[in-house]
N, C-alpha and C. Protein backbone atom coordinates (compact mmCIF):
# COMPACT_ATOMS: atom_id res chain seq x y z
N UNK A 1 251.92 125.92 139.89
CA UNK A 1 252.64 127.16 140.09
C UNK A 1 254.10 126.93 139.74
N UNK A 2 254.86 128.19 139.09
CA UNK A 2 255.79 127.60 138.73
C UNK A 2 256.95 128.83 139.21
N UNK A 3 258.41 128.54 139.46
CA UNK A 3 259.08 128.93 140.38
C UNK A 3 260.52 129.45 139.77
N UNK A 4 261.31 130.25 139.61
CA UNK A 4 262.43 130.57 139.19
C UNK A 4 263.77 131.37 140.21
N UNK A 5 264.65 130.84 141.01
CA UNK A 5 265.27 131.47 141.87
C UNK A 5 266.71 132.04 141.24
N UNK A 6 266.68 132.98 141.24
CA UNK A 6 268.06 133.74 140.43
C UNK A 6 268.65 133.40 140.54
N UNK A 7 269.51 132.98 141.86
CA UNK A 7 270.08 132.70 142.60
C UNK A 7 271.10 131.34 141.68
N UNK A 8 270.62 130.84 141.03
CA UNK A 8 270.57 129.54 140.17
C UNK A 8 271.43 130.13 138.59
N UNK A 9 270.99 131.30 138.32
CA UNK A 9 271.67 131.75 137.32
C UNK A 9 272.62 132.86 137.52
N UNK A 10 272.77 133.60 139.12
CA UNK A 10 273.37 135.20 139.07
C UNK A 10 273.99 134.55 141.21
N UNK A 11 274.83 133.49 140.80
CA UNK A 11 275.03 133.77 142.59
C UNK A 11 275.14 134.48 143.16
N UNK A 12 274.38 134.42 144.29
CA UNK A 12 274.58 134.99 145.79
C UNK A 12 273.35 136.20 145.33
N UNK A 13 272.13 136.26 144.37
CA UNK A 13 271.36 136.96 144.08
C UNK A 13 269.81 136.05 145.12
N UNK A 14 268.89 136.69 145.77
CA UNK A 14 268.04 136.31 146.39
C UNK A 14 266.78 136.34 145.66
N UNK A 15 266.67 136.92 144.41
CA UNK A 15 265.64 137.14 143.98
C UNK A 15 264.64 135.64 143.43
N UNK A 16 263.50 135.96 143.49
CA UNK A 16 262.62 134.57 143.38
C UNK A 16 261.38 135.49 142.53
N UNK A 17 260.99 134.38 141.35
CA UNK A 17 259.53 134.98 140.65
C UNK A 17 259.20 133.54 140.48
N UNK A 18 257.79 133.83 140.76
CA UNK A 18 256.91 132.74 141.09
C UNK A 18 255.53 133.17 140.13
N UNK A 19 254.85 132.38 139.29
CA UNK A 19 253.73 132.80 138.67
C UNK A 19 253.19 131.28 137.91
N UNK A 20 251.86 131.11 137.59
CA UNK A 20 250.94 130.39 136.91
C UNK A 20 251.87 129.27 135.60
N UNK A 21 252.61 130.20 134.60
CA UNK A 21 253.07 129.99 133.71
C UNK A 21 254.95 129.95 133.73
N UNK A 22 255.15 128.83 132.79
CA UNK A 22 256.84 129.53 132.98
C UNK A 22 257.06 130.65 131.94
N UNK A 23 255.99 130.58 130.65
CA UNK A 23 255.96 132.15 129.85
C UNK A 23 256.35 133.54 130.96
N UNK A 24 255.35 133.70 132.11
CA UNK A 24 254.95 134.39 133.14
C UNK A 24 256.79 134.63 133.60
N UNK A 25 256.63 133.69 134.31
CA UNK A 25 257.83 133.38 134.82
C UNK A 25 259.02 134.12 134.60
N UNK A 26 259.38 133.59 133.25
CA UNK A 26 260.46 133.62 132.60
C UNK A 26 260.49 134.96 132.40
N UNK A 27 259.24 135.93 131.88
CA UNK A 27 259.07 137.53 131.70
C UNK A 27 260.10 138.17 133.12
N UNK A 28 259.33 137.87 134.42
CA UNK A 28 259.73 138.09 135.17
C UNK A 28 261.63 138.20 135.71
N UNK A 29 262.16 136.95 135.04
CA UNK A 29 263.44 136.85 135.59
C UNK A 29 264.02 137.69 134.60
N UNK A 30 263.48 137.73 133.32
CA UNK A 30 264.47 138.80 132.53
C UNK A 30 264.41 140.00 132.81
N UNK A 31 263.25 140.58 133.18
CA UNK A 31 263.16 141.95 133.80
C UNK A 31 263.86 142.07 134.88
N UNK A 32 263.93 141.52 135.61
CA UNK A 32 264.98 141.39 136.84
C UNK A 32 266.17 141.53 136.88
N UNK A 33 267.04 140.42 136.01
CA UNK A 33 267.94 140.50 135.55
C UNK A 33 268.97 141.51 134.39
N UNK A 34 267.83 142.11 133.84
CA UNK A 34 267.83 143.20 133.12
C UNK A 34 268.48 144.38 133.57
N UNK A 35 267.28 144.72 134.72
CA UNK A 35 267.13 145.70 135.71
C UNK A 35 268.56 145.63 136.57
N UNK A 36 268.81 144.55 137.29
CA UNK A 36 269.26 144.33 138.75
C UNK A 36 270.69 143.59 138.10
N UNK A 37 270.87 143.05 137.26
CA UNK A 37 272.68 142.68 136.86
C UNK A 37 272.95 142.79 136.01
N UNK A 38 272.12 143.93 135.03
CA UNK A 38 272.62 144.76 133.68
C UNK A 38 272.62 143.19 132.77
N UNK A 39 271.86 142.14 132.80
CA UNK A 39 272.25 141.10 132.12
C UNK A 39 271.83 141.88 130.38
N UNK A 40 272.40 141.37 129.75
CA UNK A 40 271.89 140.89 128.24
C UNK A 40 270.77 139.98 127.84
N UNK A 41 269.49 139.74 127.88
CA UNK A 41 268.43 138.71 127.69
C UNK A 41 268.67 138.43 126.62
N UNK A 42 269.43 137.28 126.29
CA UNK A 42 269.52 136.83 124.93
C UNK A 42 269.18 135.41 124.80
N UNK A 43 268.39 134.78 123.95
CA UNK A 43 268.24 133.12 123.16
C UNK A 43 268.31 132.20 124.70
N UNK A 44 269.93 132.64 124.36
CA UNK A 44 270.91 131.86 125.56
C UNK A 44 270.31 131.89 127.06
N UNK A 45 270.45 132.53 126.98
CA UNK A 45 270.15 132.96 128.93
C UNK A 45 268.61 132.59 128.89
N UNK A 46 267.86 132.56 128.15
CA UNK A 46 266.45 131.96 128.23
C UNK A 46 266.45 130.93 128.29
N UNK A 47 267.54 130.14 126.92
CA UNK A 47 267.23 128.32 127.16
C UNK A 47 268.28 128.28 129.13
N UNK A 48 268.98 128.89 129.19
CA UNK A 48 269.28 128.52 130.76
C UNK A 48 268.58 128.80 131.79
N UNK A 49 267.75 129.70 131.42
CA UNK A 49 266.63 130.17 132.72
C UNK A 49 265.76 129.08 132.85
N UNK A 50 265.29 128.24 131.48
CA UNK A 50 263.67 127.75 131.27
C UNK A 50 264.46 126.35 132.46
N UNK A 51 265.35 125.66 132.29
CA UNK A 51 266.63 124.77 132.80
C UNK A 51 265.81 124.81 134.34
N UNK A 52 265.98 125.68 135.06
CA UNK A 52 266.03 126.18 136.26
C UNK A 52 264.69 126.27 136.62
N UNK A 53 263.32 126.28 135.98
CA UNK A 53 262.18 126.95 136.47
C UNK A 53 262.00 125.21 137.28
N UNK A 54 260.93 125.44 138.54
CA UNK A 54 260.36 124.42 138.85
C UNK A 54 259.11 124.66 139.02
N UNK A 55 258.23 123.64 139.74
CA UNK A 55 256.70 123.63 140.06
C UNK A 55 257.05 123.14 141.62
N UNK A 56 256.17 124.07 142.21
CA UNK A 56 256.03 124.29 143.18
C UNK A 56 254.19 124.30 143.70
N UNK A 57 253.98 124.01 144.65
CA UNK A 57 252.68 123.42 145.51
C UNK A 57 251.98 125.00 146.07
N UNK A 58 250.64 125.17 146.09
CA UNK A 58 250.38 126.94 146.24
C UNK A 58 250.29 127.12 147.72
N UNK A 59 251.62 126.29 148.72
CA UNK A 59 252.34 127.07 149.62
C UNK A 59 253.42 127.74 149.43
N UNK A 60 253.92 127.08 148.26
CA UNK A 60 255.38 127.96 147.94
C UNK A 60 256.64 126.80 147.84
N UNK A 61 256.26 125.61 148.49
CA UNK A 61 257.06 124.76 148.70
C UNK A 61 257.11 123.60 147.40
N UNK A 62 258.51 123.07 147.18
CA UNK A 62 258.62 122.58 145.94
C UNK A 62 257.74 121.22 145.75
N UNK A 63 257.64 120.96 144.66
CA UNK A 63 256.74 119.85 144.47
C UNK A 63 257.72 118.50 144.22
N UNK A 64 257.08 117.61 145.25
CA UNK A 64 257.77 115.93 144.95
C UNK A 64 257.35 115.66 143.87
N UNK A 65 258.32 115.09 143.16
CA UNK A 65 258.02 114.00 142.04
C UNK A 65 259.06 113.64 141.64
């Protein structure tokens, strides 16, 4: 499972998308970001989002390694 917290790219933003894929994922934070801080989804802001995604365990909690 894989994990993306906005929060990481838009401080003091709470938003979290969590899904199977970071393709998945990544859909998710741009729509968000889109939506919710008028961002620009460009190239850029993708190679910094992909930066940020993690894997996470299917409680929700991050994965050791």
């Amino acid at each position: 499972m894989k994990r993306i917290q906005c929060g990481q790219l838009v401080p003091g933003c709470t938003f979290k998308a969590q899904a199977e894929t970071d393709e998945d994922v990544l859909l998710m934070e741009a729509r968000h970001a889109r939506e919710a801080h008028g961002i620009e989804v460009t190239p850029r802001f993708i190679d910094r989002a992909k930066t940020r995604i993690t894997e996470v365990n299917p409680e929700g909690q991050q994965a050791r390694g």
